[in-house]
Protein backbone atom coordinates (compact mmCIF):
# COMPACT_ATOMS: atom_id res chain seq x y z
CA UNK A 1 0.00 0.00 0.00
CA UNK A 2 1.83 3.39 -0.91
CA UNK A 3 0.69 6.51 1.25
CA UNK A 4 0.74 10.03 -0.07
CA UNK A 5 1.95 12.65 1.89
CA UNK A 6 0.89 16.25 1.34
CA UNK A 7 0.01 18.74 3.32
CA UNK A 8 -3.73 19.50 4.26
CA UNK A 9 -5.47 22.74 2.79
CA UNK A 10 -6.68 23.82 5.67
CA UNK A 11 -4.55 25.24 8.05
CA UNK A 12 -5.71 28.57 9.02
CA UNK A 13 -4.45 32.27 9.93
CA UNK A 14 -5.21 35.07 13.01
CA UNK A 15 -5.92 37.62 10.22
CA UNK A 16 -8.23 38.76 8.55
CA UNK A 17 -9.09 40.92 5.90
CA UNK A 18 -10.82 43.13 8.77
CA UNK A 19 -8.07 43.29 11.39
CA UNK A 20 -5.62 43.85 8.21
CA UNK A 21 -7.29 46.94 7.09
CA UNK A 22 -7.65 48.40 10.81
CA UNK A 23 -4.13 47.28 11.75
CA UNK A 24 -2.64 49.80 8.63
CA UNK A 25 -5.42 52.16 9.79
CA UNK A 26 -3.39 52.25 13.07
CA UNK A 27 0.14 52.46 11.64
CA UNK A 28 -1.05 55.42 9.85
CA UNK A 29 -2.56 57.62 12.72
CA UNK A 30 0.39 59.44 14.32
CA UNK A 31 1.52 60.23 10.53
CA UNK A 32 -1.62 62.08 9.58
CA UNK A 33 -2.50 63.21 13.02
CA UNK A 34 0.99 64.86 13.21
CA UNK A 35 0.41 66.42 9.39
CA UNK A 36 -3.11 67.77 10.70
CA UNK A 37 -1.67 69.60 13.03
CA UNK A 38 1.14 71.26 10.23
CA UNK A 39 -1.89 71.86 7.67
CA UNK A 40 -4.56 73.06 9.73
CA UNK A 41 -8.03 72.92 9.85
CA UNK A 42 -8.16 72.90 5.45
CA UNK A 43 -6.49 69.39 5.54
CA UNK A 44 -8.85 67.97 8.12
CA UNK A 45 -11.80 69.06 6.14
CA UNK A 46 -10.58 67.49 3.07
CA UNK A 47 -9.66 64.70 4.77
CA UNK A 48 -13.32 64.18 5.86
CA UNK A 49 -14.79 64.37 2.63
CA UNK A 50 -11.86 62.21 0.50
CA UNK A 51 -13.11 59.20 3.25
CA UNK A 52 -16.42 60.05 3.54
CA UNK A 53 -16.68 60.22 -0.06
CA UNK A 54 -15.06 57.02 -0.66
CA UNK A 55 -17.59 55.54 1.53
CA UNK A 56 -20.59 56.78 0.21
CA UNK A 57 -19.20 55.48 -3.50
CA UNK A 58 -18.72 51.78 -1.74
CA UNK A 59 -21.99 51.83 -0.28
CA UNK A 60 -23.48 53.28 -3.72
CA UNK A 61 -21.44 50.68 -5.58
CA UNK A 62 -22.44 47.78 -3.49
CA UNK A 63 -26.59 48.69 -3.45
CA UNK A 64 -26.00 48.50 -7.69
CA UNK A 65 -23.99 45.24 -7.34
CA UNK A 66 -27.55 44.06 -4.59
CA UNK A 67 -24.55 43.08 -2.54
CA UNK A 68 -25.34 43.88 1.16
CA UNK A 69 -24.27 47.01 2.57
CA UNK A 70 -23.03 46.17 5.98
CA UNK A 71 -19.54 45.47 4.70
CA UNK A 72 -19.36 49.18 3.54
CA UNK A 73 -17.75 49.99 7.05
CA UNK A 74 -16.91 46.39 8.31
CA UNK A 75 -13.94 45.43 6.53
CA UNK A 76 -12.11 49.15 6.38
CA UNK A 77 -11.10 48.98 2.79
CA UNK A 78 -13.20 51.89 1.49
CA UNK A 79 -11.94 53.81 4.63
CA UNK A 80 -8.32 52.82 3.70
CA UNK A 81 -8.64 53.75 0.18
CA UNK A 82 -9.89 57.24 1.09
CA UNK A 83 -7.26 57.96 3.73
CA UNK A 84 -4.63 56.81 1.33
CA UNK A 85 -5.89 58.79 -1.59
CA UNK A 86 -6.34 61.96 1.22
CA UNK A 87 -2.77 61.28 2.46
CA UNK A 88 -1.41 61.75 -1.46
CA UNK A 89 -3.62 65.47 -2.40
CA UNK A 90 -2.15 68.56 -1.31
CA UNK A 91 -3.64 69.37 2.32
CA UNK A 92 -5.35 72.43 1.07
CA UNK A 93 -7.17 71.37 -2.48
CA UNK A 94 -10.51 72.22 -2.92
CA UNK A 95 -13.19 69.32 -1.98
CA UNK A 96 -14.39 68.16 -5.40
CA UNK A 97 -10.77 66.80 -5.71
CA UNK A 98 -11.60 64.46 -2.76
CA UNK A 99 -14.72 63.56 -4.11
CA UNK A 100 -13.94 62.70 -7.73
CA UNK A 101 -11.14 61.04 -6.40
CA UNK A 102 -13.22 58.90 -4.78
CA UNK A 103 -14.96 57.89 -7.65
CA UNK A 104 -11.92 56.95 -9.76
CA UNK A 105 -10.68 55.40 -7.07
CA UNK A 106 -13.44 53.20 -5.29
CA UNK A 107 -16.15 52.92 -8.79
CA UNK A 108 -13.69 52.69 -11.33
CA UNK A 109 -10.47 50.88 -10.34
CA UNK A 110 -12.06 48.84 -7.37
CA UNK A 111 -15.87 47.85 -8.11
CA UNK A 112 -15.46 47.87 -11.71
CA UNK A 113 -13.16 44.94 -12.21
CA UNK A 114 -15.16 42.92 -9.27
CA UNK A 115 -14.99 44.42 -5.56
CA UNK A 116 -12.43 43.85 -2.97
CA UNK A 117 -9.83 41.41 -3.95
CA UNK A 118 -10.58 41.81 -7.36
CA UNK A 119 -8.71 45.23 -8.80
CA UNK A 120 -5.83 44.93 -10.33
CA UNK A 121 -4.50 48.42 -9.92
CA UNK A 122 -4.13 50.02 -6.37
CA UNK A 123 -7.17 51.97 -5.89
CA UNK A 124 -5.79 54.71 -4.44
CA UNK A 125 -2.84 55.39 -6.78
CA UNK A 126 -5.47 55.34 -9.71
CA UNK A 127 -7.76 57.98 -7.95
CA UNK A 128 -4.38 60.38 -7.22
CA UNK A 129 -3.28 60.07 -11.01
CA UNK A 130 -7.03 60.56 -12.43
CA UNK A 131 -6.79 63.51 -10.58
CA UNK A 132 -2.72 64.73 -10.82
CA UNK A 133 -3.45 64.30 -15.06
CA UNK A 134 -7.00 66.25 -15.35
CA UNK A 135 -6.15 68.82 -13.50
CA UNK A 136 -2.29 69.48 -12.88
CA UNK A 137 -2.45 73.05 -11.59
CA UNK A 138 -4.70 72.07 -8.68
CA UNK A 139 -2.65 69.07 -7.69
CA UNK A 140 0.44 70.59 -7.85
CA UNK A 141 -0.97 73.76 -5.79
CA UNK A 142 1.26 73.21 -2.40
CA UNK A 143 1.37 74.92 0.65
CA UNK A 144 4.09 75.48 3.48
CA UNK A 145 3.14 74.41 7.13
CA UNK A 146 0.60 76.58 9.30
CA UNK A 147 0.87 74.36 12.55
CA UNK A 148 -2.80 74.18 14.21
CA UNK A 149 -3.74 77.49 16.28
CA UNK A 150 -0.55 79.15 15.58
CA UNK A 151 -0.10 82.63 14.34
CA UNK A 152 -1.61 82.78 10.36
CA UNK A 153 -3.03 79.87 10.25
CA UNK A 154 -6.83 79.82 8.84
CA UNK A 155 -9.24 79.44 11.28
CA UNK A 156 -12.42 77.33 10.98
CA UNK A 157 -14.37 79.73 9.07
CA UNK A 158 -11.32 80.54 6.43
CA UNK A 159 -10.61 76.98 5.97
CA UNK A 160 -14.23 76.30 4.76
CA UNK A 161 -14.02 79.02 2.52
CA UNK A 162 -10.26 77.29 1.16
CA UNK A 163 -11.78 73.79 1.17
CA UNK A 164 -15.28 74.73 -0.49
CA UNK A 165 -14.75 78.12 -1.70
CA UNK A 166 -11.45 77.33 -3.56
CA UNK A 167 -10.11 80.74 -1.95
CA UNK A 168 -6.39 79.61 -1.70
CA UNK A 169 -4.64 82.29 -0.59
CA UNK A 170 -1.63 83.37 -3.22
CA UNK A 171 0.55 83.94 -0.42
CA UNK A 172 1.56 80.58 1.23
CA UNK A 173 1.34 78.63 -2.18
CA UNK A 174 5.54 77.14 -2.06
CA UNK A 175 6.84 74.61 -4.33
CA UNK A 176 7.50 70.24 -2.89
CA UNK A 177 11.29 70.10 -2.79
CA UNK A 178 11.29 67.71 -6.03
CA UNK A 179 8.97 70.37 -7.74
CA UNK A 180 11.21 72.85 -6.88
CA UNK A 181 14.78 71.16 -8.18
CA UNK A 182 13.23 70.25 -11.34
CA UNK A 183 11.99 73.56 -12.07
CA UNK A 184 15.52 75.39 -11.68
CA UNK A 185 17.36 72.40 -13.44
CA UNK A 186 14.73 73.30 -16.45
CA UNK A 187 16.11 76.67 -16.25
CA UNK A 188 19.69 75.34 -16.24
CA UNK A 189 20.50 76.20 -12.20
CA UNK A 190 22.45 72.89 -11.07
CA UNK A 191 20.97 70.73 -8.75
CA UNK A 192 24.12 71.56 -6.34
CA UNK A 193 22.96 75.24 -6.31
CA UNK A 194 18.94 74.68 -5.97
CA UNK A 195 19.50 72.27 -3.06
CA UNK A 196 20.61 75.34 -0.90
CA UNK A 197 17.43 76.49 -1.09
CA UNK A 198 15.49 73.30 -0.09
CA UNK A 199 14.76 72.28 3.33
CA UNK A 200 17.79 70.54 5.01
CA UNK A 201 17.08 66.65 5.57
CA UNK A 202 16.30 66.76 8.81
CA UNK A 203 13.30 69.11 8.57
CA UNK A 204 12.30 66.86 5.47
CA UNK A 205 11.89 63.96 7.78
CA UNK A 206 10.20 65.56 10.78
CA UNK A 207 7.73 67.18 7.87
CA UNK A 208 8.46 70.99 8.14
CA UNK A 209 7.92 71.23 4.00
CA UNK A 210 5.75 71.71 1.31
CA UNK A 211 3.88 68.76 0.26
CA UNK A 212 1.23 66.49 0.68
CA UNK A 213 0.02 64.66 4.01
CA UNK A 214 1.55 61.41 3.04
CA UNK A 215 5.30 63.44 1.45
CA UNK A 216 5.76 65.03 4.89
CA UNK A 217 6.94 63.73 8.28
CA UNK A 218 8.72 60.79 7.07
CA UNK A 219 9.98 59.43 10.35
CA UNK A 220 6.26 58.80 11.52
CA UNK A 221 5.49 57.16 8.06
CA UNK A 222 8.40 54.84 8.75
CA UNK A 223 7.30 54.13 12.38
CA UNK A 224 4.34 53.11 10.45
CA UNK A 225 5.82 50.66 8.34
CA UNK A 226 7.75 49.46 10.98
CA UNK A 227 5.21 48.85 13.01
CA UNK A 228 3.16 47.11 10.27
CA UNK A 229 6.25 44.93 9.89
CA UNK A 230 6.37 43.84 13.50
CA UNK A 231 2.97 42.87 13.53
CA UNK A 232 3.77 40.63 9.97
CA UNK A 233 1.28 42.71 8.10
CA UNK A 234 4.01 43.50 5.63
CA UNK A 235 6.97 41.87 4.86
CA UNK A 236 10.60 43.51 4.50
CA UNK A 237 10.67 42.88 0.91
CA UNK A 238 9.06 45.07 -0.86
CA UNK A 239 9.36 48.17 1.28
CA UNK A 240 13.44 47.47 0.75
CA UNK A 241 13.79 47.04 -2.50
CA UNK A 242 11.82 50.10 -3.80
CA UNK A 243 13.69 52.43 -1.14
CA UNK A 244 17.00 50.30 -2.65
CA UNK A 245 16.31 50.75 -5.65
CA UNK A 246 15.92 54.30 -5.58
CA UNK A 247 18.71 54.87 -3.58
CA UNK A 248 21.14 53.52 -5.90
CA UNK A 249 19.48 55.02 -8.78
CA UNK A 250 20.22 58.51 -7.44
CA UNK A 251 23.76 57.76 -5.60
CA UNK A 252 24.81 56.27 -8.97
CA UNK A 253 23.68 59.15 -11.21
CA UNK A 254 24.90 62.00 -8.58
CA UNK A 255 28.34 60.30 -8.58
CA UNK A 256 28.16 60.83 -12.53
CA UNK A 257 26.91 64.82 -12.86
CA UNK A 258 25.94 65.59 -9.11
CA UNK A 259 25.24 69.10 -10.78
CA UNK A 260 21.87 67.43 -12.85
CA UNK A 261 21.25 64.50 -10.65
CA UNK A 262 19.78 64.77 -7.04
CA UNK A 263 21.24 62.25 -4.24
CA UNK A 264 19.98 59.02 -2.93
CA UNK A 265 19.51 60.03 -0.08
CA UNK A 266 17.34 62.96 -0.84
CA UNK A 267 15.15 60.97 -3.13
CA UNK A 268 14.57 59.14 -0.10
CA UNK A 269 13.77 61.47 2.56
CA UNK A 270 11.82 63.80 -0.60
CA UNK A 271 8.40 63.08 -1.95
CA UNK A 272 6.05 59.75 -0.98
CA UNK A 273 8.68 57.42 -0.59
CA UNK A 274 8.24 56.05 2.37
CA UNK A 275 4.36 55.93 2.26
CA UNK A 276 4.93 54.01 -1.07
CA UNK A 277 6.96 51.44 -0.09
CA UNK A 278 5.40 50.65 3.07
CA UNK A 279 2.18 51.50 2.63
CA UNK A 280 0.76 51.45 -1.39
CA UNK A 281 3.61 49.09 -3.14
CA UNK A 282 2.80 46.30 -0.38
CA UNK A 283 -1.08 45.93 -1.10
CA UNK A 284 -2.03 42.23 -1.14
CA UNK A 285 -4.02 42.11 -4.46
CA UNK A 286 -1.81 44.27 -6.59
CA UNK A 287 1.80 43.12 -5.54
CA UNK A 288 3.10 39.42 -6.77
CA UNK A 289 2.59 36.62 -3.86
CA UNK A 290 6.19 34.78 -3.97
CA UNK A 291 9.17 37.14 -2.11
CA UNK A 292 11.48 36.67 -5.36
CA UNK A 293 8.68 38.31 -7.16
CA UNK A 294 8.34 41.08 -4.42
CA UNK A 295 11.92 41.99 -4.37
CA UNK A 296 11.54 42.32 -8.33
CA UNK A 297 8.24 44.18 -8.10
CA UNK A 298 9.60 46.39 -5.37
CA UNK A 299 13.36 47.19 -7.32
CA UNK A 300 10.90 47.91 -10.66
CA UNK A 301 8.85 50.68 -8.26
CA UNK A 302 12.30 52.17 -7.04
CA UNK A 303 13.66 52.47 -11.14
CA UNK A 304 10.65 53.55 -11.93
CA UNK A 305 10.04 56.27 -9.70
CA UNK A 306 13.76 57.57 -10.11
CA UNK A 307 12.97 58.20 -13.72
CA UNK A 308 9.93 59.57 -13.88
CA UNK A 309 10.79 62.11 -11.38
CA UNK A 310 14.24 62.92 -13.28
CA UNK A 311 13.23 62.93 -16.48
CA UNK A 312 9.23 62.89 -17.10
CA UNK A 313 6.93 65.93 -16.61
CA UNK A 314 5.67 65.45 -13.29
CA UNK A 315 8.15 65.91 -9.96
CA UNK A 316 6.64 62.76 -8.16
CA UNK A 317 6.50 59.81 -9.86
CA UNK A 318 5.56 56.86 -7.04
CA UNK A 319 1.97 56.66 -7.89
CA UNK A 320 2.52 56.01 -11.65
CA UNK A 321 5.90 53.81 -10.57
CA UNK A 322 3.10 51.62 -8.47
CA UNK A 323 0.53 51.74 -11.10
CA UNK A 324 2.47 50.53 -13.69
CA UNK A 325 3.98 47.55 -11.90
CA UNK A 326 0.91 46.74 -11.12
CA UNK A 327 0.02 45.83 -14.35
CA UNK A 328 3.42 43.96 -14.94
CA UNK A 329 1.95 41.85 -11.56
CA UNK A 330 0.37 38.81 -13.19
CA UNK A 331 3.85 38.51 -15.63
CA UNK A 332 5.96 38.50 -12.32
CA UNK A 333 3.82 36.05 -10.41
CA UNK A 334 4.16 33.91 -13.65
CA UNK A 335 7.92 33.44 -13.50
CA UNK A 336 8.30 34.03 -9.67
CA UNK A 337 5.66 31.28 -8.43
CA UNK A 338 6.14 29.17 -5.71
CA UNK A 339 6.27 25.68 -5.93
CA UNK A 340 2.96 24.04 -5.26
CA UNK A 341 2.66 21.59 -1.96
CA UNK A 342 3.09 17.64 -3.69
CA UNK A 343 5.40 19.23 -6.83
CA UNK A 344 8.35 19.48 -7.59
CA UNK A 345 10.03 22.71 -8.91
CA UNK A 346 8.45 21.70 -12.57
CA UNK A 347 5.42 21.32 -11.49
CA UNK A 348 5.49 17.70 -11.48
CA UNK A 349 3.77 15.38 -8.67
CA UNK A 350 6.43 14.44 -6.44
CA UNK A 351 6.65 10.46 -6.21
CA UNK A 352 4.61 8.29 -3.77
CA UNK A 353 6.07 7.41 -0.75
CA UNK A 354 6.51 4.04 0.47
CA UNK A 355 5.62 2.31 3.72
């Protein structure tokens, strides 16, 4: 009598797709409460509506689909989604950006290819770029920091007026550090000269810069990740190899012509790196399953992003980096898959073994 030996299908996990979502919704607080308090009452308003928004779309979605409601709320991923996509618009754009953000984001790249689990582009990311491509002026309108209560910053009353009057004021629009060292190297001033007029590293990382919610305070953002790491949320693979990958791109370059090409380590500390590696790169459905295809998904975000911000229109280029590996997904999990329980590395059943 020969006696196969495989192993059973139905061992089971802790987590869920409900404690996942809520566990990244806690790795996230300190980060956005912190940029709140930078940004003011403006970026708490269109916080509330990007989420809010997002949820009403779900629900909206889900009553078309006769699917029941109840899991609008239960399983966090339409709350996600919005705080994402609210963590990647400038603090102080009008609301409509939130809401038709929401749409792209949650109707379009979510519910239209299925519902949860289903989408093969990040959600998010797709809402952000909808937006960043139809209407570039607004998306690229930044603002310096007006810490909560302090001196000049708007009040309740003037920050409904920014939010749904569109009444930005003129005078605190500033420029994201990457904007700003593209735009002088366009006019020929070397990247060694414009970086003496960008905020020094360390302000970069504790947030005191133009931006949006998710490209300031970077320290917080990598507590974040960190902690989503410790609790096995995420693993180290794909946050590392897009910050790698990045890094070397721009230490390799600035060794070469340090006058047209930025650092690594500013690339790092500038823009949504560290959001997008730890937070949008490492979503379950749109990232490959096997860790040799993470690493390679992960080193393709890091290329990616270094050349769209040095040498494509836009200064930022991690949500198109994410979007287009995300399509490249299915071709990675194709070469990169595991090896199946009872197979052998062809794919062939492993032989019987014998009492």
């Amino acid at each position: 009598m020969n006696i196969v030996t495989l192993s059973g299908p139905f061992t089971h996990a802790s987590n869920s797709v409900q404690k996942t979502m809520f566990t990244v919704l806690l790795a996230l607080i300190p980060a956005t409460a912190f940029n709140f308090y930078l940004f003011g009452w403006p970026a708490i308003l269109l916080f509330t509506v990007t989420v809010g928004s997002c949820v009403a779309v779900e629900a909206a979605c889900l009553s078309l689909a006769r699917q029941p409601a109840k899991t609008v709320l239960s399983d966090y991923s339409a709350v996600l989604t919005g705080w994402l996509l609210a963590m990647s618009l400038p603090p102080w754009a009008p609301w409509w950006i939130g809401l038709l953000g929401a749409v792209f984001a949650i109707a379009l790249a979510k519910h239209a290819f299925g519902g949860i689990g289903q989408n093969v582009f990040n959600p998010a990311m797709v809402g952000r770029t909808a937006m960043l491509v139809s209407f570039p002026v607004v998306m690229t309108a930044w603002v310096m920091p007006h810490p909560l209560f302090s001196s000049g910053a708007p009040g309740l009353a003037d920050a409904i007026a920014i939010t749904f009057g569109g009444h930005l004021p003129d005078t605190v629009s500033a420029a994201s550090a990457l904007g700003y060292i593209k735009t002088e190297l366009s006019r020929g001033i070397p990247v060694t000269q414009s970086m003496a007029h960008v905020p020094e590293l360390m302000d970069m990382a504790l947030g005191y810069r133009a931006g949006s919610l998710g490209e300031t305070s970077a320290i917080l953002i990598l507590a974040g990740g960190l902690f989503l790491m410790a609790k096995r949320i995420i693993s180290w693979h794909i946050p590392l190899s897009v910050m790698g990958g990045l890094f070397v791109m721009g230490a390799v370059f600035n060794a070469v012509d340090p006058a047209r090409f930025a650092s690594g380590t500013f690339h790092l500390m500038s823009g949504a790196t560290f959001l997008g590696a730890f937070f949008i790169a490492t979503d379950y459905v749109t990232s490959p399953v096997s860790k040799k295809g993470q690493l390679v998904f992960g080193l393709g975000c890091g290329v990616l992003i270094w050349l769209i911000r040095t040498f494509a229109g836009y200064p930022e280029g991690m949500a198109f980096a994410v979007l287009l590996m995300n399509g490249l997904t299915p071709i990675i999990d194709q070469y990169t898959r595991p090896r199946a329980f009872g197979r052998s590395s062809k794919g062939e059943p492993l032989p019987l073994e014998k009492p």
